[in-house]
PDB file of N, CA and C in Angstrom:
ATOM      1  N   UNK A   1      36.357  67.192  87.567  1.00  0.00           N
ATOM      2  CA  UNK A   1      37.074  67.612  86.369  1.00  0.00           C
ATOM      3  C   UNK A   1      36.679  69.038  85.952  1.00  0.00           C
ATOM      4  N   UNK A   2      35.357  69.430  85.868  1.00  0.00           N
ATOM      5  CA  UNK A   2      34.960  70.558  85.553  1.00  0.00           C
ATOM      6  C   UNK A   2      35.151  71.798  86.159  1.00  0.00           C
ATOM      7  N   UNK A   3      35.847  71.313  87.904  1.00  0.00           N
ATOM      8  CA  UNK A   3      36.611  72.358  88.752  1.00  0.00           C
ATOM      9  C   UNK A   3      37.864  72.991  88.312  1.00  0.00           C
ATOM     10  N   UNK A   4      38.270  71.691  87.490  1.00  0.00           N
ATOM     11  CA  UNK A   4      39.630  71.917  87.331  1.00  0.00           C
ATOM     12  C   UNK A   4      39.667  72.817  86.279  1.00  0.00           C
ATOM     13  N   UNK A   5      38.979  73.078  85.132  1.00  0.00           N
ATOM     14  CA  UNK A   5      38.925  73.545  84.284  1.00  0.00           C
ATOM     15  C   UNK A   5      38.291  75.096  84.339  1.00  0.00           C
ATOM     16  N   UNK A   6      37.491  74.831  85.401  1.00  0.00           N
ATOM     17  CA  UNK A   6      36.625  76.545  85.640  1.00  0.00           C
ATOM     18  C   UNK A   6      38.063  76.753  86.610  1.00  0.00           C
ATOM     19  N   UNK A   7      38.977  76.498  86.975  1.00  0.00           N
ATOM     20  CA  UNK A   7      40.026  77.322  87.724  1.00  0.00           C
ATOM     21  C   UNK A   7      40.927  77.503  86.734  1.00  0.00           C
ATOM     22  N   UNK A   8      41.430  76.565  85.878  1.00  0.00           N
ATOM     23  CA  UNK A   8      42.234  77.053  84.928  1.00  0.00           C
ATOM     24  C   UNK A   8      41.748  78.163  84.324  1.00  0.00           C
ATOM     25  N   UNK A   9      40.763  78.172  83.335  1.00  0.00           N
ATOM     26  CA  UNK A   9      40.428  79.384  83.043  1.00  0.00           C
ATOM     27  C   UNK A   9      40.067  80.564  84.136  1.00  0.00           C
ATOM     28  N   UNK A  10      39.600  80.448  84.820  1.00  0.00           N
ATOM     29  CA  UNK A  10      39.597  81.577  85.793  1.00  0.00           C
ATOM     30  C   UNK A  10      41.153  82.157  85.487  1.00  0.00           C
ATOM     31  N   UNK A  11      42.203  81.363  86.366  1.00  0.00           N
ATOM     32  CA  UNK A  11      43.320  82.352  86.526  1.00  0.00           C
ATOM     33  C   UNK A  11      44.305  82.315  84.847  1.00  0.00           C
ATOM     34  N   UNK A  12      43.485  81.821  84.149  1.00  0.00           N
ATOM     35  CA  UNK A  12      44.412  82.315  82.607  1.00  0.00           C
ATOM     36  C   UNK A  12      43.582  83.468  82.349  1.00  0.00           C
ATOM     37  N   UNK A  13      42.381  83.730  82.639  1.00  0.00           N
ATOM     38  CA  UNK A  13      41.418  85.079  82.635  1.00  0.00           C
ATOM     39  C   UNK A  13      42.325  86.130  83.370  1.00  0.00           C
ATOM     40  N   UNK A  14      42.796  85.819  84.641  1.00  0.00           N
ATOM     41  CA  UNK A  14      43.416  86.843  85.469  1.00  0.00           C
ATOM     42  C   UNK A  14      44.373  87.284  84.381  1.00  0.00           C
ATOM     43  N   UNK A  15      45.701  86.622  84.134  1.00  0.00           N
ATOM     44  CA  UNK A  15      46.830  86.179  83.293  1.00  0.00           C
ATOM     45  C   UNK A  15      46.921  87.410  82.116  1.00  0.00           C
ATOM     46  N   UNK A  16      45.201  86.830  81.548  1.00  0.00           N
ATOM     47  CA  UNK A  16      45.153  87.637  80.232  1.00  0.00           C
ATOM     48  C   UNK A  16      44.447  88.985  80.791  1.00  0.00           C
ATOM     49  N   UNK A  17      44.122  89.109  81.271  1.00  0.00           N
ATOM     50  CA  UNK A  17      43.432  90.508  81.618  1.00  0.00           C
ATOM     51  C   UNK A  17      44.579  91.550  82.067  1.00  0.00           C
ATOM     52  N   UNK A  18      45.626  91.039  82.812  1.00  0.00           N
ATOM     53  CA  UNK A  18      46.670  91.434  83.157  1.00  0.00           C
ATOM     54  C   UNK A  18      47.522  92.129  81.897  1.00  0.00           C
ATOM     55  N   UNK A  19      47.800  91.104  81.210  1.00  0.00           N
ATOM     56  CA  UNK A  19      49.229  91.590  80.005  1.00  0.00           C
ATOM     57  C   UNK A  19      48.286  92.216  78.989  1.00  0.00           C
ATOM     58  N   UNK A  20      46.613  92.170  78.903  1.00  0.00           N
ATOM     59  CA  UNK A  20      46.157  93.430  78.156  1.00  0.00           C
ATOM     60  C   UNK A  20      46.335  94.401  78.969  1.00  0.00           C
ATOM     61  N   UNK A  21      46.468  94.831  79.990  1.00  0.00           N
ATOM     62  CA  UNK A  21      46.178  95.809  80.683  1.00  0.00           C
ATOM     63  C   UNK A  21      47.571  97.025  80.420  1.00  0.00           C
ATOM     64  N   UNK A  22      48.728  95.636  80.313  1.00  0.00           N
ATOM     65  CA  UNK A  22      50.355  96.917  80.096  1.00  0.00           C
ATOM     66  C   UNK A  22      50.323  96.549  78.982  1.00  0.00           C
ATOM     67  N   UNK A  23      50.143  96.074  77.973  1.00  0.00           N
ATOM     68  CA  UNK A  23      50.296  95.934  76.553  1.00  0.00           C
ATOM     69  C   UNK A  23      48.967  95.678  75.922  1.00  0.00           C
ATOM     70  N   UNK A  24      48.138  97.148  75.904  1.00  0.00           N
ATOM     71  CA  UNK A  24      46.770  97.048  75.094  1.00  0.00           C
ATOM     72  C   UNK A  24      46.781  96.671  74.054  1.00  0.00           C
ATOM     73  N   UNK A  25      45.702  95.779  73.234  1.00  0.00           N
ATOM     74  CA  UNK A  25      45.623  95.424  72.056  1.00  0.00           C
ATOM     75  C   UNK A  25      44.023  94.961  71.871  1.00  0.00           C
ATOM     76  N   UNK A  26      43.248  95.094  70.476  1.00  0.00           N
ATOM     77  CA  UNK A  26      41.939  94.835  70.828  1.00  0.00           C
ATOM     78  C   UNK A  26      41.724  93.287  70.514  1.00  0.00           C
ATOM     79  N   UNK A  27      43.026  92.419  70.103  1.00  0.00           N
ATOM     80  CA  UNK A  27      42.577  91.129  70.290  1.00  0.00           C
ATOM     81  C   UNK A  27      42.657  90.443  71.689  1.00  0.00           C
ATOM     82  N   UNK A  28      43.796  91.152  72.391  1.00  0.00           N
ATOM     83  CA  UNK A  28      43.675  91.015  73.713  1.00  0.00           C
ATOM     84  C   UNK A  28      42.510  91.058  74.888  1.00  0.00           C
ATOM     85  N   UNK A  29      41.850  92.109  74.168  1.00  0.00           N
ATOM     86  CA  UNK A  29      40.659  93.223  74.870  1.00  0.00           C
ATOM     87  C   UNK A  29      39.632  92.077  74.460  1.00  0.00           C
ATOM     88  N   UNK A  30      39.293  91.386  73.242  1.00  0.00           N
ATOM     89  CA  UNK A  30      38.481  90.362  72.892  1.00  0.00           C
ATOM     90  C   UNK A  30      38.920  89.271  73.692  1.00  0.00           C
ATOM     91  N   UNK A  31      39.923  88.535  73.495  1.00  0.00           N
ATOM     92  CA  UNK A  31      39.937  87.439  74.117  1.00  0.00           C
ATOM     93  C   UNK A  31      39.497  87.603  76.149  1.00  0.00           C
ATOM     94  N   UNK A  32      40.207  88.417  76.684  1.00  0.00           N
ATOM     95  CA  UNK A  32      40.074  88.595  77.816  1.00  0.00           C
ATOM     96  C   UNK A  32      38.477  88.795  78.460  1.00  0.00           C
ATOM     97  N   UNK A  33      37.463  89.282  77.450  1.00  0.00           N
ATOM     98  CA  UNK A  33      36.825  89.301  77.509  1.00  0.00           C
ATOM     99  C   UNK A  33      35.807  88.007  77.244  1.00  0.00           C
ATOM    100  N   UNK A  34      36.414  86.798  75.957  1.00  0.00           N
ATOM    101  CA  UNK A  34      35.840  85.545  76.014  1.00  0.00           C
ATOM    102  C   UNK A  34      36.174  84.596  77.355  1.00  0.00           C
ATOM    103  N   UNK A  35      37.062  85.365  77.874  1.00  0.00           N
ATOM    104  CA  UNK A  35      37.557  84.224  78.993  1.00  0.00           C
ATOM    105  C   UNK A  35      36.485  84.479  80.213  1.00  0.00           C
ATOM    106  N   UNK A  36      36.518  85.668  80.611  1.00  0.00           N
ATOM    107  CA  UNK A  36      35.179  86.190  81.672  1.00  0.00           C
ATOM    108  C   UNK A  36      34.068  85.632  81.606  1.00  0.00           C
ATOM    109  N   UNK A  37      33.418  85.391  80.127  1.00  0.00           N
ATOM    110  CA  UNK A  37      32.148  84.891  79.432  1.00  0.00           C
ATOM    111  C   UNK A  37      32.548  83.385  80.006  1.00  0.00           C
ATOM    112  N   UNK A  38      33.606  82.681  79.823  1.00  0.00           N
ATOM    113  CA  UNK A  38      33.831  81.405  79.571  1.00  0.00           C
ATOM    114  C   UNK A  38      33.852  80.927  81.434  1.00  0.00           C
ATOM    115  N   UNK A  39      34.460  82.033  81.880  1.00  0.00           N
ATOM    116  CA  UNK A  39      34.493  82.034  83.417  1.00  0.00           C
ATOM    117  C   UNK A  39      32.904  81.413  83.939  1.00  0.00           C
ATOM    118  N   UNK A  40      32.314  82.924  83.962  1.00  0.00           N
ATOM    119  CA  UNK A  40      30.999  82.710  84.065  1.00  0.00           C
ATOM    120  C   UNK A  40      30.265  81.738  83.776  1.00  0.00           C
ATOM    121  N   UNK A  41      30.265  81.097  82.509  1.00  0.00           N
ATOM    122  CA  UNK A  41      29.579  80.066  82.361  1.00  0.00           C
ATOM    123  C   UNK A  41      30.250  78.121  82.833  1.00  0.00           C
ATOM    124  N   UNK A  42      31.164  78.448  82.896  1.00  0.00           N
ATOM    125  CA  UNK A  42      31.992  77.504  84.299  1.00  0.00           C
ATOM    126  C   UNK A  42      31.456  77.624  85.756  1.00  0.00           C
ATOM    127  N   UNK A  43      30.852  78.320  85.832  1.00  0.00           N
ATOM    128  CA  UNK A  43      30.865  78.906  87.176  1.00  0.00           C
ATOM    129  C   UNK A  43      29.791  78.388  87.530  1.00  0.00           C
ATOM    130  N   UNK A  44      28.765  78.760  86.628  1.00  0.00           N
ATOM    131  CA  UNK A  44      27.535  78.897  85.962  1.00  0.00           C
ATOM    132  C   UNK A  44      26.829  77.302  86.262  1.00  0.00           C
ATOM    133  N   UNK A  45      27.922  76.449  85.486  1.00  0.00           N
ATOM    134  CA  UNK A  45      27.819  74.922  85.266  1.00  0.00           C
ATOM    135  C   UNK A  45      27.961  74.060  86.804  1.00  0.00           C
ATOM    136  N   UNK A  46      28.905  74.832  86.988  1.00  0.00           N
ATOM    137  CA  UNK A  46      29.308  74.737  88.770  1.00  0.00           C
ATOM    138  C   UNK A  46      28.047  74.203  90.014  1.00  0.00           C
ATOM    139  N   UNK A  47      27.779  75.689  89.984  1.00  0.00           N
ATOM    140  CA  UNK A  47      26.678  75.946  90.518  1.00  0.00           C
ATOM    141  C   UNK A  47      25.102  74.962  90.539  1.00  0.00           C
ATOM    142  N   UNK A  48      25.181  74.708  89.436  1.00  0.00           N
ATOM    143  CA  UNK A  48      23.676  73.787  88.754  1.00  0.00           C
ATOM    144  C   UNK A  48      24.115  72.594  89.740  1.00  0.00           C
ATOM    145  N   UNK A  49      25.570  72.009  89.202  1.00  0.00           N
ATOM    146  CA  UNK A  49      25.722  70.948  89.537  1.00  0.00           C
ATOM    147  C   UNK A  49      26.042  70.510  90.993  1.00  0.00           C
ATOM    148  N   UNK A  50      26.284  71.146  91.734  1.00  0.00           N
ATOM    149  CA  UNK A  50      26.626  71.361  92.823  1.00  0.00           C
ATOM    150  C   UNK A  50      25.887  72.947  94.179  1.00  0.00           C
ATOM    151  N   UNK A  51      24.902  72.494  93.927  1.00  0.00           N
ATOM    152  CA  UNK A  51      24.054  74.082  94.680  1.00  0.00           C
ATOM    153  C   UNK A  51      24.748  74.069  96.423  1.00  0.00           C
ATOM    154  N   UNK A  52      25.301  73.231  97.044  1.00  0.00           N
ATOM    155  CA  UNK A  52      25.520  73.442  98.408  1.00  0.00           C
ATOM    156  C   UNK A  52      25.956  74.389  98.801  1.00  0.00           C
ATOM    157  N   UNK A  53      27.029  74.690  97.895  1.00  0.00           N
ATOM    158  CA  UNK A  53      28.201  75.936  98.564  1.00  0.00           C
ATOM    159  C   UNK A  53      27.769  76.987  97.417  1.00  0.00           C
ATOM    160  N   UNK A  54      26.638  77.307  97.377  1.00  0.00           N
ATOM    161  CA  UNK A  54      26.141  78.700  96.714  1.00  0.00           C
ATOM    162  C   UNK A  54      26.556  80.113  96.873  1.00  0.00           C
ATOM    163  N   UNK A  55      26.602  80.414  98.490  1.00  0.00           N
ATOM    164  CA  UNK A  55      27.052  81.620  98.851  1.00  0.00           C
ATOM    165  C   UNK A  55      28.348  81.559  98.676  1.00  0.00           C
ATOM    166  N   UNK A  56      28.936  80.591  99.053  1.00  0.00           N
ATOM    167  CA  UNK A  56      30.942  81.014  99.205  1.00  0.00           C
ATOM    168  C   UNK A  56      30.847  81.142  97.763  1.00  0.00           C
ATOM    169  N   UNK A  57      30.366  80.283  96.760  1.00  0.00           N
ATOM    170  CA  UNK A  57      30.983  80.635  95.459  1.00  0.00           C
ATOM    171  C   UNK A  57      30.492  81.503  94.918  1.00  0.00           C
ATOM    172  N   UNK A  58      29.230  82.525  95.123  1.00  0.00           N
ATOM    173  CA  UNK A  58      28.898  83.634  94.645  1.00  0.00           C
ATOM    174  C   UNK A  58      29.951  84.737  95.086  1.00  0.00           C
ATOM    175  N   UNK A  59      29.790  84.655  96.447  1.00  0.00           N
ATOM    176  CA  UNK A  59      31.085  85.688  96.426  1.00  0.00           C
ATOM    177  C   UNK A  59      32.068  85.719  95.992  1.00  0.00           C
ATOM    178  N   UNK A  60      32.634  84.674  96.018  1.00  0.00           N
ATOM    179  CA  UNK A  60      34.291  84.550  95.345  1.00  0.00           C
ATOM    180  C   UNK A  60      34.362  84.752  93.800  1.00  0.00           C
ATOM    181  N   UNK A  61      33.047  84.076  92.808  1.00  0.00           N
ATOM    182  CA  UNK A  61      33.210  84.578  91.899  1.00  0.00           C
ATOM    183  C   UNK A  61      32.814  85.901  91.629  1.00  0.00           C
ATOM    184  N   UNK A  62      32.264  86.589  92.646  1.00  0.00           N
ATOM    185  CA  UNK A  62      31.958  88.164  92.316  1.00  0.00           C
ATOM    186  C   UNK A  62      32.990  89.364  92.556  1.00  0.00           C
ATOM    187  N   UNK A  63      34.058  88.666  93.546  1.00  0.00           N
ATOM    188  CA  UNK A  63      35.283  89.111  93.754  1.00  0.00           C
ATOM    189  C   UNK A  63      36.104  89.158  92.791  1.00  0.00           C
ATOM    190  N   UNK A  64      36.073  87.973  91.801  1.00  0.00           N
ATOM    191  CA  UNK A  64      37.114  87.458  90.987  1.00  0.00           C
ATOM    192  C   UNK A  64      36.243  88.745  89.779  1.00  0.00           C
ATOM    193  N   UNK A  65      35.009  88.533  89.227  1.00  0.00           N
ATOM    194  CA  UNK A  65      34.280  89.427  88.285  1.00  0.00           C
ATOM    195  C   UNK A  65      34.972  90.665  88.646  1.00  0.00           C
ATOM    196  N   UNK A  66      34.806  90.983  89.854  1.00  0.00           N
ATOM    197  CA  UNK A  66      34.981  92.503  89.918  1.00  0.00           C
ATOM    198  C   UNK A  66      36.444  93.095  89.545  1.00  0.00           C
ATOM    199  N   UNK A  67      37.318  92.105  90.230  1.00  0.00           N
ATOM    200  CA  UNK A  67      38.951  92.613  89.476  1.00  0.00           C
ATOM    201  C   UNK A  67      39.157  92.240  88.092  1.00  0.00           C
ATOM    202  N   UNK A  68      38.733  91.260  87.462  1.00  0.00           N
ATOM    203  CA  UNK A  68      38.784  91.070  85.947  1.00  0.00           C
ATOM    204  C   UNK A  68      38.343  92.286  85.464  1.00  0.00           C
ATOM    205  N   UNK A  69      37.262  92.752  85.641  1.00  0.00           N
ATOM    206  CA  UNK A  69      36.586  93.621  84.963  1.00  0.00           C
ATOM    207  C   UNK A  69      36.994  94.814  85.137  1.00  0.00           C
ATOM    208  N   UNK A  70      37.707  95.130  86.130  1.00  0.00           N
ATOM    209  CA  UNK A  70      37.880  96.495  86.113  1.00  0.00           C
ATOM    210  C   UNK A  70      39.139  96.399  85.318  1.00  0.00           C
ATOM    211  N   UNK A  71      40.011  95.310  85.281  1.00  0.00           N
ATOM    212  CA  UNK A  71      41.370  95.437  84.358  1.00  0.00           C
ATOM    213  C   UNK A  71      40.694  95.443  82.921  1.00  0.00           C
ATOM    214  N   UNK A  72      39.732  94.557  82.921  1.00  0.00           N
ATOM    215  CA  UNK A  72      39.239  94.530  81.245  1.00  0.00           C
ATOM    216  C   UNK A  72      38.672  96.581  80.697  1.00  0.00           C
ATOM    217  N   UNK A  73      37.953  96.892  81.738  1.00  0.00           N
ATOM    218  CA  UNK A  73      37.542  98.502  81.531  1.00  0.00           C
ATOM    219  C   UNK A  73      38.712  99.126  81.711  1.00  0.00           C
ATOM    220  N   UNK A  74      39.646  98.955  82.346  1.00  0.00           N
ATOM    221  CA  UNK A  74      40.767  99.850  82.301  1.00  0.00           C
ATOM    222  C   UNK A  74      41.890  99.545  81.119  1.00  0.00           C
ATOM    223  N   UNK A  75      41.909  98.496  80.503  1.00  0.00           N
ATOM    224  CA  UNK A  75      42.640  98.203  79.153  1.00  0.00           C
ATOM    225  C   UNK A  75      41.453  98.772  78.369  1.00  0.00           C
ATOM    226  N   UNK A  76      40.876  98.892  78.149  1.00  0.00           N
ATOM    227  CA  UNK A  76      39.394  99.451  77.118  1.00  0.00           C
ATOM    228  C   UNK A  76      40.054 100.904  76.839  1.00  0.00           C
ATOM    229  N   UNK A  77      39.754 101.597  78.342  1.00  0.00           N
ATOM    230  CA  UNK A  77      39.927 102.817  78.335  1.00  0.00           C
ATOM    231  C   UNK A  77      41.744 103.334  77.873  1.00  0.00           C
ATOM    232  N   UNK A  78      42.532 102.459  78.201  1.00  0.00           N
ATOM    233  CA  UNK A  78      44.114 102.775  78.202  1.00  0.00           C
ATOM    234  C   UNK A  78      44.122 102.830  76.201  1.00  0.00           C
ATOM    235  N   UNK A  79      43.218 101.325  75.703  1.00  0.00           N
ATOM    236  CA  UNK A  79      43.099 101.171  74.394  1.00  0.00           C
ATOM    237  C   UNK A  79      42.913 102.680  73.780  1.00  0.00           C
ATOM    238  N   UNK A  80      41.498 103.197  73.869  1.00  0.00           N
ATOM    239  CA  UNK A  80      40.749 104.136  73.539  1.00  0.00           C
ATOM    240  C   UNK A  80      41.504 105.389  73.700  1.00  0.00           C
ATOM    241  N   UNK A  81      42.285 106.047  74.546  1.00  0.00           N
ATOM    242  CA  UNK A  81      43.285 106.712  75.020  1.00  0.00           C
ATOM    243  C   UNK A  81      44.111 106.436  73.766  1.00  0.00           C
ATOM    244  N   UNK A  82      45.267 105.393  73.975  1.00  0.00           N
ATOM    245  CA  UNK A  82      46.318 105.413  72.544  1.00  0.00           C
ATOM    246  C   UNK A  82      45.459 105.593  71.334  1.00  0.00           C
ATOM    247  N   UNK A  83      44.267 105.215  71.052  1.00  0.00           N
ATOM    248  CA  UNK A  83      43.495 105.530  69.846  1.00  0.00           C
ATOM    249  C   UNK A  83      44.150 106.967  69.120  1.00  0.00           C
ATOM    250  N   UNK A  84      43.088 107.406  70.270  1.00  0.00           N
ATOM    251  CA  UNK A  84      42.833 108.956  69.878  1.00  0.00           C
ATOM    252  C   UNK A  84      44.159 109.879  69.590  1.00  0.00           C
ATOM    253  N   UNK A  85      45.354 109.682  70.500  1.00  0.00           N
ATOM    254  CA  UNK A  85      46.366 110.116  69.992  1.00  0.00           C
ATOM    255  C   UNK A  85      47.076 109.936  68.704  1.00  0.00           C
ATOM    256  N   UNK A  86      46.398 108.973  67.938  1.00  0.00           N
ATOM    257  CA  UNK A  86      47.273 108.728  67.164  1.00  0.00           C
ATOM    258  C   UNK A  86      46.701 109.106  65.208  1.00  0.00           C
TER     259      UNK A  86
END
């Protein structure tokens, strides 16, 4: 059950990281950012409970970290950008 749920959120993380990314907003920029946290600690729970497949799931979730995050820093920065113009 707890797979099912660290994948849902995983790809509603993708989802939301995404539509902040063309339509910045800083509740967007927050939430997208609770979902990563929420990722992680799914992941997190994962892991404890299940240590066999350690390496495949480190990588994959470090794959998955790394594109979240760069959409989450690049909505930051797109945010910070419309800021200042305005």
């Amino acid at each position: 059950m707890i797979i099912l749920i660290h994948v849902i959120i995983a790809f509603t993380s993708i989802i939301i990281a995404s539509f902040a990314f063309f339509k910045p907003s800083i509740k967007k920029l927050i939430t997208s950012y609770g979902f990563i946290i929420a990722t992680i600690a799914s992941g997190t729970l994962l892991l404890i409970s299940f240590p066999s497949h350690i390496l495949q799931s480190c990588l994959e979730g470090l794959g998955y970290l790394m594109i979240v995050s760069a959409a989450t820093v690049a909505t930051h920065v797109r945010l910070r950008k419309a800021e200042q113009r305005i």
